[in-house]
Protein backbone atom coordinates (compact mmCIF):
# COMPACT_ATOMS: atom_id res chain seq x y z
CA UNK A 1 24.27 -4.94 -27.77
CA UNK A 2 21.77 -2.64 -25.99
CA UNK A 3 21.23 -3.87 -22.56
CA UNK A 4 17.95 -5.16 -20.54
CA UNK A 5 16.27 -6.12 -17.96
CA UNK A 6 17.82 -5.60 -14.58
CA UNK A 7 20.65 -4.46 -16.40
CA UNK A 8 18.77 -1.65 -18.22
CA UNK A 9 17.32 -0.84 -14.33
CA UNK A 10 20.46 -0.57 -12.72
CA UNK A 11 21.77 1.69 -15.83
CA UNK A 12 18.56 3.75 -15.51
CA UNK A 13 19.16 4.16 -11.46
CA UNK A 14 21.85 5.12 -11.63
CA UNK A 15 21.78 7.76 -14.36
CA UNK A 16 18.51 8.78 -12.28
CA UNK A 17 20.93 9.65 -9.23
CA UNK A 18 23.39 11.43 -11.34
CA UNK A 19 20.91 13.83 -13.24
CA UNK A 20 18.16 13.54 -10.31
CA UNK A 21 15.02 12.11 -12.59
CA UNK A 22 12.54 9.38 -12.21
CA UNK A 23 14.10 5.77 -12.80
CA UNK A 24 11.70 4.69 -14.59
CA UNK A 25 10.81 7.64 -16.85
CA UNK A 26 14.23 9.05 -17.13
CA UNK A 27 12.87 12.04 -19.74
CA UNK A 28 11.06 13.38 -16.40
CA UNK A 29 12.82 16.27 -14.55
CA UNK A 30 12.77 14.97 -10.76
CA UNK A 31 9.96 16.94 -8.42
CA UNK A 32 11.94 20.37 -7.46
CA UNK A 33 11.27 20.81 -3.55
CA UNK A 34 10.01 16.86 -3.11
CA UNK A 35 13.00 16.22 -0.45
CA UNK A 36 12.19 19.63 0.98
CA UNK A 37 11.90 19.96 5.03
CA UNK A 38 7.86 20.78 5.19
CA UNK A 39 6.55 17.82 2.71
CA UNK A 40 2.90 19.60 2.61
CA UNK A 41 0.34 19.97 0.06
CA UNK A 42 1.35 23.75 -0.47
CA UNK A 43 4.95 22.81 -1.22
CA UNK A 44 3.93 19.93 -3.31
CA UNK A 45 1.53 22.45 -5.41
CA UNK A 46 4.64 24.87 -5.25
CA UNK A 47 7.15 22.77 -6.66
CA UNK A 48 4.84 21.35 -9.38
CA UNK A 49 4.32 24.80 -10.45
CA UNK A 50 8.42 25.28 -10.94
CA UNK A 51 8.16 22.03 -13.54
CA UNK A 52 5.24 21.98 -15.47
CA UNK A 53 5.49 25.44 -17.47
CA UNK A 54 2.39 26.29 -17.05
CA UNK A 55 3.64 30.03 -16.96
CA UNK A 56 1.39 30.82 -13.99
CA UNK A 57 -1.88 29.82 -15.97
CA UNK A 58 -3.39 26.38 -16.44
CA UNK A 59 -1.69 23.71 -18.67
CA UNK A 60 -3.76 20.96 -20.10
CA UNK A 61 -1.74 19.04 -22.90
CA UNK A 62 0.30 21.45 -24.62
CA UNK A 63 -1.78 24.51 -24.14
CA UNK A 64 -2.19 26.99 -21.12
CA UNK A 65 -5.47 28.41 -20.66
CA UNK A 66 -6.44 31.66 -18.33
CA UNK A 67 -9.69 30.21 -16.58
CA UNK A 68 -9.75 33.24 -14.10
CA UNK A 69 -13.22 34.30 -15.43
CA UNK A 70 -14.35 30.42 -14.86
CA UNK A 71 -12.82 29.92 -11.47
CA UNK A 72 -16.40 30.86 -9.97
CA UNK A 73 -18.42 29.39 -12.82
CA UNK A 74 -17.08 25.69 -12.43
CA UNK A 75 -19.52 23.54 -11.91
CA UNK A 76 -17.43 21.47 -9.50
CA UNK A 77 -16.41 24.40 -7.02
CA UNK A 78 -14.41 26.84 -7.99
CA UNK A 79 -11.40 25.29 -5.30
CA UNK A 80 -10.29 22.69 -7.87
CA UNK A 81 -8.95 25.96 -9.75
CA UNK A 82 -7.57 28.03 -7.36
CA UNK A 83 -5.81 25.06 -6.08
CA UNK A 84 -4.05 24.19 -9.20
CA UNK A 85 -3.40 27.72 -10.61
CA UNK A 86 0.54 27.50 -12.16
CA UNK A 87 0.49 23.99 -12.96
CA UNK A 88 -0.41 21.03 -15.56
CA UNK A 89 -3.56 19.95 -14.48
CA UNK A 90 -4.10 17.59 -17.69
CA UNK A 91 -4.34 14.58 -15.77
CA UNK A 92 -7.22 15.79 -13.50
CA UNK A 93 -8.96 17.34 -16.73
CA UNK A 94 -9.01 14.05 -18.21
CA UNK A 95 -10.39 12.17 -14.97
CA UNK A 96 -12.75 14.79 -13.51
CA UNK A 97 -14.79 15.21 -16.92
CA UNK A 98 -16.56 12.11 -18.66
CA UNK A 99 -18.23 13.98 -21.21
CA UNK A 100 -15.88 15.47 -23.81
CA UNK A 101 -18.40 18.56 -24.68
CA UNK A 102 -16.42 20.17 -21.79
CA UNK A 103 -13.43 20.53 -24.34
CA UNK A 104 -15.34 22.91 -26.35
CA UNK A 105 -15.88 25.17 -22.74
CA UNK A 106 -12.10 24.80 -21.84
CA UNK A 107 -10.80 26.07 -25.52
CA UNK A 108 -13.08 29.44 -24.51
CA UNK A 109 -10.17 29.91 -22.25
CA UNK A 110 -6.72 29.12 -24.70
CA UNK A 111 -3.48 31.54 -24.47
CA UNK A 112 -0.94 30.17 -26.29
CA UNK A 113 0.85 26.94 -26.49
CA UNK A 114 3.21 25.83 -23.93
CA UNK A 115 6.66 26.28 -24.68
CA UNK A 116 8.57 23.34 -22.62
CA UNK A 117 7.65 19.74 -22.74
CA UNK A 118 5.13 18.22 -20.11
CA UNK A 119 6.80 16.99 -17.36
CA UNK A 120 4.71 14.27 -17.06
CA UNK A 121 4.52 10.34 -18.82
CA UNK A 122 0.90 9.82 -19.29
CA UNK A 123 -0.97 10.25 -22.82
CA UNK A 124 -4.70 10.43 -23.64
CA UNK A 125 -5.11 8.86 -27.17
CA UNK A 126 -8.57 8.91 -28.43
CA UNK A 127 -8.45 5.52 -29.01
CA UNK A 128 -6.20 4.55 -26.38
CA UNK A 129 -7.81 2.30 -23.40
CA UNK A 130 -8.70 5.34 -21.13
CA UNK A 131 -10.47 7.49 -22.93
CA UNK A 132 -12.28 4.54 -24.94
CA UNK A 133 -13.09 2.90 -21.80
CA UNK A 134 -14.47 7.01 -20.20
CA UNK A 135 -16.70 6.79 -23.58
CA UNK A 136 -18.59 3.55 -22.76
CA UNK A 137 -18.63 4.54 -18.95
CA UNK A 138 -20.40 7.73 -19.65
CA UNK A 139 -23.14 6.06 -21.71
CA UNK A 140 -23.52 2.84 -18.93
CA UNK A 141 -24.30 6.08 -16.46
CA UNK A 142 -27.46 6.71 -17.99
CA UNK A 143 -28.63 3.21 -17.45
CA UNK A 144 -27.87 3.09 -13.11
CA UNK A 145 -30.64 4.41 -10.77
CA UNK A 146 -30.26 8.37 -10.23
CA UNK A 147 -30.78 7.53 -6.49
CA UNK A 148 -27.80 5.25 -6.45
CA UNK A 149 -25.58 7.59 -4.45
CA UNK A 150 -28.03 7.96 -1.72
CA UNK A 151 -26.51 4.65 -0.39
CA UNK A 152 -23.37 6.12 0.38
CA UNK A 153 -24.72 9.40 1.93
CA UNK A 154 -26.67 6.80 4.76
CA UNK A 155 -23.79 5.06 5.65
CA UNK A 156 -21.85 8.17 6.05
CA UNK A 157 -24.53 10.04 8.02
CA UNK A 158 -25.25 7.05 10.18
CA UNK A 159 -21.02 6.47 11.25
CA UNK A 160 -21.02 10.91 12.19
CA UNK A 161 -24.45 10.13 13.92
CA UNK A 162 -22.28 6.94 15.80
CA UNK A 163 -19.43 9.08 16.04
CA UNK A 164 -21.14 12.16 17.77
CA UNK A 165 -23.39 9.72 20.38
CA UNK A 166 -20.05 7.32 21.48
CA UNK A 167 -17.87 10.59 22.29
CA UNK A 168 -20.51 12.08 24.04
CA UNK A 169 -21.96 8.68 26.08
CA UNK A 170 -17.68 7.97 26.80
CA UNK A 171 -17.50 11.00 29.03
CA UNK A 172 -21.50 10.54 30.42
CA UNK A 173 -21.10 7.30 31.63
CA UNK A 174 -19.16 6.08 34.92
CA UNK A 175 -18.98 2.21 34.21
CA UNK A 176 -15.70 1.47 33.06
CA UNK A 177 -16.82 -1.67 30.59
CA UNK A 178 -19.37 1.05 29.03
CA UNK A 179 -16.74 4.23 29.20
CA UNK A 180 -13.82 1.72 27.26
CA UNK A 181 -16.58 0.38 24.73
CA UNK A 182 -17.61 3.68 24.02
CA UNK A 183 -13.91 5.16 23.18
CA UNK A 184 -13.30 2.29 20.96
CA UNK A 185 -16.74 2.83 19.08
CA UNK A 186 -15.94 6.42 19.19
CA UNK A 187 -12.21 5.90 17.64
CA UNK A 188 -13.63 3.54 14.81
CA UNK A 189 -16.67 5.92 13.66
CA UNK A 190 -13.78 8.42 13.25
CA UNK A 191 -11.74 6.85 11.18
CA UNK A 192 -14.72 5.22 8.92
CA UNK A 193 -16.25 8.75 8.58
CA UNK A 194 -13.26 9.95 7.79
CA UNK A 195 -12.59 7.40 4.97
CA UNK A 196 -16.01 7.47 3.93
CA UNK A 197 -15.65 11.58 3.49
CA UNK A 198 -12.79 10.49 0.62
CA UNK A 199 -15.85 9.50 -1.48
CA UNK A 200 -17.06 13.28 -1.20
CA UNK A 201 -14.02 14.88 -1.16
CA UNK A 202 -13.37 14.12 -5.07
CA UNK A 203 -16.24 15.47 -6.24
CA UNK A 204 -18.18 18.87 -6.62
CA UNK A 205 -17.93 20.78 -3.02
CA UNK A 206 -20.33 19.52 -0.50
CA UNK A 207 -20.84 19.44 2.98
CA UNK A 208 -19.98 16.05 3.63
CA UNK A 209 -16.43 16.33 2.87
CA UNK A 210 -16.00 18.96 5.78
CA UNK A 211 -16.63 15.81 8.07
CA UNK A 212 -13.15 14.69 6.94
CA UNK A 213 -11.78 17.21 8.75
CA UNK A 214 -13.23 15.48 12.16
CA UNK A 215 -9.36 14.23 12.44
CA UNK A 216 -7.96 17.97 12.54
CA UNK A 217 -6.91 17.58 8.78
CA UNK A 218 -7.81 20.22 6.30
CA UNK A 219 -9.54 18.21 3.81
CA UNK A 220 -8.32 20.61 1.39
CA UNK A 221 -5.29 19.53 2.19
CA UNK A 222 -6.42 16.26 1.09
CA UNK A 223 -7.26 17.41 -2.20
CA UNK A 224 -3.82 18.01 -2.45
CA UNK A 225 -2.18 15.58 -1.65
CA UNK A 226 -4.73 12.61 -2.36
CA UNK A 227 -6.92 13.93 -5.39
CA UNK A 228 -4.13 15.98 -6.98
CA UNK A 229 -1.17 14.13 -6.33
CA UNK A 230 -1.81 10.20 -5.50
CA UNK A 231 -4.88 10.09 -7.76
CA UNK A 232 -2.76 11.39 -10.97
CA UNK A 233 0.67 10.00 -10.05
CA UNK A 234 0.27 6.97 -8.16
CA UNK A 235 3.06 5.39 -6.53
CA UNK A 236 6.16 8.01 -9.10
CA UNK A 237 8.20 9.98 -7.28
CA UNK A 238 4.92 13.01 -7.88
CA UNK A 239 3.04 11.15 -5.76
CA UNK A 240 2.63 13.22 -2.13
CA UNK A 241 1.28 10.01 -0.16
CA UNK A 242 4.24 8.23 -1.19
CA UNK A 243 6.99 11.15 -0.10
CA UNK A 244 4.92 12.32 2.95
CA UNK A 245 6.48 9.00 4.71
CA UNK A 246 9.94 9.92 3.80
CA UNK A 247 12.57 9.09 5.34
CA UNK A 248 10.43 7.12 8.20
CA UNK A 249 9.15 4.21 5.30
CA UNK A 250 10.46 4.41 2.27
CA UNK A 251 8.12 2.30 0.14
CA UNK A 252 8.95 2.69 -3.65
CA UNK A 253 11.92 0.57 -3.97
CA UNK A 254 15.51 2.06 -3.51
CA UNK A 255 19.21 0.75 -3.21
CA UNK A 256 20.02 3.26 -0.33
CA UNK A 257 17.12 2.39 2.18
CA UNK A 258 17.85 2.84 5.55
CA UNK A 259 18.12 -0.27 7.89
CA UNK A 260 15.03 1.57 10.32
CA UNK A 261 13.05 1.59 7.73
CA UNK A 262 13.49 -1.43 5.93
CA UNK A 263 13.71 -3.71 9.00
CA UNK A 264 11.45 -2.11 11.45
CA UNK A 265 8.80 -0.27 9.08
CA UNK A 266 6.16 -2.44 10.94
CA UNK A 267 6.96 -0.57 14.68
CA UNK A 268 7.50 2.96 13.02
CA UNK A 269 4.59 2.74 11.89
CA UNK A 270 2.83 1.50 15.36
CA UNK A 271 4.72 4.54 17.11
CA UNK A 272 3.92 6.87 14.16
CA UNK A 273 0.26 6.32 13.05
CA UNK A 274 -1.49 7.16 16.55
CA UNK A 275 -0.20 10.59 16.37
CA UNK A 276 -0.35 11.43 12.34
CA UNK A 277 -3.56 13.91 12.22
CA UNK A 278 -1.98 15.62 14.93
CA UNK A 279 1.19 16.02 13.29
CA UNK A 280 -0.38 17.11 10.26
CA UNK A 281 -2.68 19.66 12.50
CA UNK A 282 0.57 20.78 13.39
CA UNK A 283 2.53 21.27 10.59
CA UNK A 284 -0.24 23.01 8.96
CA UNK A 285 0.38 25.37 12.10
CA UNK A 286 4.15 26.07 11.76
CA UNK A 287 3.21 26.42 8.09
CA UNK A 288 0.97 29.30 9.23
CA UNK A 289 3.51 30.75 10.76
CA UNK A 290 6.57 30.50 8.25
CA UNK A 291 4.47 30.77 5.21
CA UNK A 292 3.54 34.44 3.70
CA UNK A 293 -0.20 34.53 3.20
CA UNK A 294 -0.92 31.13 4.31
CA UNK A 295 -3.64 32.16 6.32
CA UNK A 296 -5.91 33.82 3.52
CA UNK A 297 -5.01 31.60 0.91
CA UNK A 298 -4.70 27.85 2.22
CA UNK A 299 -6.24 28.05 5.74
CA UNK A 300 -9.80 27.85 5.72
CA UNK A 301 -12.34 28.32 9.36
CA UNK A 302 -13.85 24.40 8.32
CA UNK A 303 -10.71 23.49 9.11
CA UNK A 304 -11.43 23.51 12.31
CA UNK A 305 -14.46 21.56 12.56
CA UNK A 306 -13.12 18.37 14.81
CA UNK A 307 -11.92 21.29 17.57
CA UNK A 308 -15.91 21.69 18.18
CA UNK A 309 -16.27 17.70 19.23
CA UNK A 310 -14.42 18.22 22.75
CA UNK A 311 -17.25 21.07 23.37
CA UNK A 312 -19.55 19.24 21.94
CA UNK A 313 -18.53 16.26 24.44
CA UNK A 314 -18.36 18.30 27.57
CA UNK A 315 -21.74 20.02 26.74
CA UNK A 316 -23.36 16.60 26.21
CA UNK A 317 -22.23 14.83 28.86
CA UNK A 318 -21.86 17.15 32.16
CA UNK A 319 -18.24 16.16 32.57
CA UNK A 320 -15.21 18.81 32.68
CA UNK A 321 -13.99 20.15 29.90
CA UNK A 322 -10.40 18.65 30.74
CA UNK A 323 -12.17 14.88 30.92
CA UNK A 324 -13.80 15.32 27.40
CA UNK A 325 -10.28 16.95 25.77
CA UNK A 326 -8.29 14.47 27.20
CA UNK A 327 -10.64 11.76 26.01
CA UNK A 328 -11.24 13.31 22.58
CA UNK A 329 -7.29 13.20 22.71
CA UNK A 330 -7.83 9.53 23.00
CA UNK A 331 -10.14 8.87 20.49
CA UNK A 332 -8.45 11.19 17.52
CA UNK A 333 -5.14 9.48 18.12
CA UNK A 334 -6.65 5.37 18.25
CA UNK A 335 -8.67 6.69 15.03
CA UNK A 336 -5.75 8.25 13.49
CA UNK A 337 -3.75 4.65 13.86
CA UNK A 338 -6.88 3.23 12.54
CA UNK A 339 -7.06 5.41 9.97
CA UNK A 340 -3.79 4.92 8.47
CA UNK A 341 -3.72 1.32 9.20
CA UNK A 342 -6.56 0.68 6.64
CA UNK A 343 -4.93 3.09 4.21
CA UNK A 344 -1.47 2.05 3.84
CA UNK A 345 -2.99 -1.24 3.35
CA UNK A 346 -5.62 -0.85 0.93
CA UNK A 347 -4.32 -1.09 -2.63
CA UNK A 348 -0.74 0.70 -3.52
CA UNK A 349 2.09 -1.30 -1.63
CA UNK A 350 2.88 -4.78 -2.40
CA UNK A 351 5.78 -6.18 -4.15
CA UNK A 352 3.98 -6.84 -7.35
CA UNK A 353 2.22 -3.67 -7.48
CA UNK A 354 4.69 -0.88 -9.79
CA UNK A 355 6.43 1.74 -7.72
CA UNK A 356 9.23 4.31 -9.75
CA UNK A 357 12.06 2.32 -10.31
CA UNK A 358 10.06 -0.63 -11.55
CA UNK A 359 9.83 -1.71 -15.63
CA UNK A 360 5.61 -2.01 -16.02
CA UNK A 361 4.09 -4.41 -17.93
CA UNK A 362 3.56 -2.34 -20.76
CA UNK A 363 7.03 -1.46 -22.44
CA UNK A 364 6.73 2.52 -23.51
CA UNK A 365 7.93 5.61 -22.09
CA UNK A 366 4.61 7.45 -22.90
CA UNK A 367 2.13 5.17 -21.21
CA UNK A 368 -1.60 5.43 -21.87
CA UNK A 369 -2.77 6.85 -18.62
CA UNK A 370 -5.70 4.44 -17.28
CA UNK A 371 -2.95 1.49 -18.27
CA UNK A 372 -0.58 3.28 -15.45
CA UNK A 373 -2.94 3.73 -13.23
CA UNK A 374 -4.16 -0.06 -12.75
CA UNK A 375 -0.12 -1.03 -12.55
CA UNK A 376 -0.07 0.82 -9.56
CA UNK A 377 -3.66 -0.99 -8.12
CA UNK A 378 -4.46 -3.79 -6.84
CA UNK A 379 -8.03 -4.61 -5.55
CA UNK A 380 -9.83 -6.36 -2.76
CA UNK A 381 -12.33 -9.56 -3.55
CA UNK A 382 -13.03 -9.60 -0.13
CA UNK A 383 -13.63 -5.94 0.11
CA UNK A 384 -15.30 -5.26 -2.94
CA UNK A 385 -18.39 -7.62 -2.21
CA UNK A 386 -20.16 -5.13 0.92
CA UNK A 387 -21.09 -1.32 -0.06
CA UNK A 388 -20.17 -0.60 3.45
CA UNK A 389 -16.69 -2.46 3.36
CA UNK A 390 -16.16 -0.84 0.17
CA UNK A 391 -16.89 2.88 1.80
CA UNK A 392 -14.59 2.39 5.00
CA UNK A 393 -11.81 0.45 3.78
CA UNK A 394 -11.59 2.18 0.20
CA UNK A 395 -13.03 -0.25 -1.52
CA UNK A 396 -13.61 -0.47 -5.84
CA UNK A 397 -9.95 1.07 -5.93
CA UNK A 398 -9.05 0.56 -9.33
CA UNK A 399 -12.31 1.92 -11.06
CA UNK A 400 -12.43 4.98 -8.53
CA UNK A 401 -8.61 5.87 -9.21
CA UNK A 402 -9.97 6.02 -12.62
CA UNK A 403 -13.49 7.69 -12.29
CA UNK A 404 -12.94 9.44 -8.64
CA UNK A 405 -15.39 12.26 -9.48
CA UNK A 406 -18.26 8.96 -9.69
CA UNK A 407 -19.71 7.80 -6.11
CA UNK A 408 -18.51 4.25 -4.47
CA UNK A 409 -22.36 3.19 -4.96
CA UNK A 410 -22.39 3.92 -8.74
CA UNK A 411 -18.69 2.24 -9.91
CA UNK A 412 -20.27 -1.26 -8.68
CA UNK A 413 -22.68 -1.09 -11.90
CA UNK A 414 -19.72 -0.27 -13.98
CA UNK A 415 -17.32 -3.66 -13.57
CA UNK A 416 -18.95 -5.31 -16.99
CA UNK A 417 -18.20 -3.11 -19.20
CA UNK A 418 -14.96 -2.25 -16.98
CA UNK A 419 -13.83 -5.99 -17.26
CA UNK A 420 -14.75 -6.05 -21.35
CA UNK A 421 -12.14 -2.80 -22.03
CA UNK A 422 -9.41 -4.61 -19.29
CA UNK A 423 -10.17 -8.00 -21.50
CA UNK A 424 -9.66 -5.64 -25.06
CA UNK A 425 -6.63 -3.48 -23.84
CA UNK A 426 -4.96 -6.46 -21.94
CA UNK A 427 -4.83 -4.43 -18.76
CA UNK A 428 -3.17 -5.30 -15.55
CA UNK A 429 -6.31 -5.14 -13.66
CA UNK A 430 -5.91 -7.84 -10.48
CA UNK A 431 -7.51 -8.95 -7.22
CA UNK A 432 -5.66 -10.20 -4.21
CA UNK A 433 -7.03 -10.64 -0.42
CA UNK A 434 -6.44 -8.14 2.36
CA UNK A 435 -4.37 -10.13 4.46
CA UNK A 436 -1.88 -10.20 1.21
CA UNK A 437 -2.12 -6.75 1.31
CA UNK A 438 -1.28 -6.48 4.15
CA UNK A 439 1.66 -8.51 4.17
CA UNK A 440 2.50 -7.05 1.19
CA UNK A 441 2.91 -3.88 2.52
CA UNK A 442 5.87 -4.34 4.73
CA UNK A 443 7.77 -7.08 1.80
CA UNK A 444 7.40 -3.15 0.24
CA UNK A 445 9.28 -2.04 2.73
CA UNK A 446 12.30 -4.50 2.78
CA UNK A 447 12.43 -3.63 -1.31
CA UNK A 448 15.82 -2.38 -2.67
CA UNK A 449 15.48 -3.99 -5.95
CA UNK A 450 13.77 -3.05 -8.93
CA UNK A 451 10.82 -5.44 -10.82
CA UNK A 452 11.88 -6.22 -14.20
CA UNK A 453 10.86 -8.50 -17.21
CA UNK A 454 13.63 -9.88 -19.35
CA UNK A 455 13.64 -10.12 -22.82
C-alpha cells in the first residue's frame, strides 16, 4: 500500500535531503547557489540562470526567445529584460501581461524549443483558474475610473513631502519633546514611503519607485528579490525573501531548525531589523568589490538617492553636518525595524499559510499557478478596508500577488468578480486579522513539522 499523509511527507523529506530538491515538488532540482555565502539578488538571478535552461536567452514555457532587439522597445522599461536575461521568466510573462495579444509580439522573438524540462511547478491552462480569472479582470478594467491610480500617487507624495519636512524640522529645532516627535514622524514616513514605493516598483519604470531607495536599498534590487522571486515563488525554496533570513529565522518548516531560531526568532529579529537596509547597503558594497562588472551592470547612481537626505537635513536646518548624519542614522535604522516589522507580518508566515514542505490543498504536482499563489496568502479584513492602510501595510495581498503590474487603488474594484472565480475554482482565498498575523508569524518559526491532509 502506497503511503500518505505525514507518512508520504516524511518519505518526501527525506528523499528531498538525499537528492537536494524541494519537499514538496520533489521533480524540482533544488536552487543551485541558494545556501551560498552572499544571498543577493545577483546570485539569486545567477543561480536561476544555471537551472532553468534558458541557454542564455529568455524561456517562457517551453520555448526560448532572443528579445535583444525588444529590450529597449518594452513598454514596461526595458530593466525587466536585462534583469532576467538567462532564465525562465514564464511566470512573470504570465502576471505582467493581462491582454494575451502580447503573445503574438513575444512569438516575433522564438529560437527554438527548450531542451530540458522547466524547473518550475506552476502551469497556465487556458481554462485553468488563472488565466480565466486574468480574462474577466482585463475586461472589469475598462469599467474603473482612468483616474483611479491618482489616489495612490497622493498618499505617496504626501508621506516623501512628511518625510523630507520631519528630518529636516528634527535637526532645526532645540526642544527636546519637538526634536523626539519629529525623529519618530521622520522614521515612520520612511518606512510608509518606502512600502508605498512597492506599489510602483512592479510596474512600468517611474520615478516614484526611486523613492524606495530612501532606505539605502537599490530598488532594483527589489525587483529581484520581491517582483522576481517572492512574487513568482512565494514561500518554495525559489523564493529570495524567504532564504535572505537564513540561518537567522528559518520560516518554511524544517526538522533541523536551530534552537536560536526557533525559540528566540522574536529577539533576532528586534536586534536584526533596526540595522537591515544598512546591511543590505552593505553587502551590495562588498558585492561591488568581489563581483566582476558589478558596477556597470547592477549598480545604478539612483541608488544612492537616501545618501542626499543627511545634506538635505543639514542644509535645511543650519545644524552640523555630523548632527543631521547621526540623526539620519537614527531615523533609517527605527524605519528599517519598522519597515520589516510590517513586512514579515503582512501575509506569508502563519502556520496555516503553505511553505515547501507542506501538502496544499489542491493534490497535483503541476499546480495551476494563481491556485499556488493564494495557498501561500493570507489577507487582512482589517487592512483591506482604508486605501491608505492598504498602501503602507501591503494591503489587497492576494489580488496584487496575482495582478502586481495593477495599482493598490484599482484591485479594490476587482474583489466581485475576484470572489465569483475563488467561489468557481474552489480557491483557498482567506482573511484573518493582523494581530493573528502577527502571532502567526513566530508559531512559523517554532515549525518543524510539515501540514498534511490524510486520506
Amino acid at each position: 500500500m502506497a503511503p500518505k499523509g505525514a507518512e508520504y511527507q516524511e518519505i518526501a523529506h527525506q528523499r528531498a535531503i538525499e537528492k537536494k530538491t524541494h519537499v514538496t515538488f520533489p521533480q524540482l532540482k533544488y536552487p543551485s547557489l541558494r545556501d551560498s555565502a552572499l544571498k543577493d539578488p545577483v546570485q539569486w538571478l545567477t543561480g536561476k540562470a544555471m537551472d532553468d535552461g534558458a541557454e542564455g536567452l529568455w524561456r517562457v514555457h517551453n520555448g526560448l526567445y532572443d528579445l535583444t532587439e525588444f529590450l529597449h522597445k518594452h513598454p514596461g522599461g526595458s530593466e525587466w529584460l536585462d534583469l532576467t536575461k538567462g532564465t525562465d521568466i514564464t511566470e512573470a510573462f504570465e502576471s505582467h501581461h493581462l491582454n494575451s495579444s502580447v503573445n503574438k509580439t513575444l512569438e516575433k522573438f522564438y529560437v527554438r524549443d527548450a531542451k530540458t524540462p522547466r524547473n518550475s511547478p506552476f502551469v497556465f491552462e487556458d481554462d485553468g483558474f488563472y488565466r480565466t480569472l486574468r480574462r474577466a479582470i482585463f475586461e472589469e478594467l475598462k469599467k474603473v475610473p482612468k483616474d483611479t491610480h491618482k489616489k495612490s500617487d497622493r498618499i505617496i507624495d504626501g508621506l516623501f513631502a512628511t518625510y523630507l519636512l520631519s528630518t529636516a524640522f528634527s535637526c532645526y529645532t532645540k526642544n527636546p519633546v519637538l526634536v523626539n516627535l519629529s525623529y519618530f514622524i521622520a522614521s515612520l514616513t520612511l518606512a510608509w514611503t518606502i512600502i508605498a514605493a512597492h506599489n510602483y516598483i512592479h510596474r512600468k519604470s517611474n520615478w516614484r519607485m526611486h523613492l524606495f531607495s530612501l532606505g539605502m536599498w537599490s530598488y532594483r534590487d527589489f525587483r529581484v528579490s520581491h517582483a522576481l522571486s517572492h512574487h513568482l515563488y512565494p514561500n518554495t525554496l525559489m523564493d529570495l525573501e524567504i532564504s535572505a533570513f537564513e540561518p537567522l529565522v528559518y520560516w518554511n518548516p524544517r526538522k533541523d531548525k536551530p534552537f536560536y531560531s526557533k525559540h528566540f526568532a522574536l529577539l533576532i529579529e528586534c536586534l536584526y531589523f533596526p540595522f537591515t537596509f544598512l546591511v543590505l547597503f552593505f553587502t551590495r558594497f562588498i558585492s561591488a568589490l568581489v563581483r566582476k562588472g558589478y558596477y556597470t551592470n547592477h549598480f545604478h547612481f539612483t541608488d544612492l538617492v537616501g545618501a542626499l537626505v543627511p545634506v538635505w537635513m543639514w542644509l535645511a536646518s543650519g545644524c552640523t553636518f555630523y548632527e543631521a548624519f547621526t540623526m539620519w542614522l537614527w531615523i533609517i535604522c527605527t524605519g528599517s525595524l519598522i519597515f520589516y516589522t510590517t513586512g514579515s507580518n503582512a501575509a506569508h508566515h502563519h502556520p496555516d499559510i503553505w511553505k515547501d514542505g507542506d501538502q496544499p490543498s489542491y493534490k497535483t504536482e503541476t499546480p495551476d499557478w494563481g491556485m499556488h499563489e493564494l495557498e501561500a496568502v493570507m489577507d487582512r479584513k482589517d487592512i483591506n478596508g482604508s486605501h491608505f492602510r492598504i498602501l503602507t501595510f501591503f494591503g489587497n495581498h492576494a489580488l496584487h500577488h496575482l495582478f502586481p503590474t495593477l495599482d493598490h487603488a484599482v484591485l479594490t474594484y476587482l474583489y466581485p468578480v475576484f470572489l465569483e472565480h475563488v467561489k468557481k475554482y474552489r480557491a483557498n482565498f482567506r482573511l484573518t486579522s493582523q494581530f493573528d498575523l502577527f502571532i502567526g508569524q513566530y508559531k512559523s518559526a517554532l515549525k518543524t513539522d510539515f501540514k498534511v491532509y490524510d486520506d
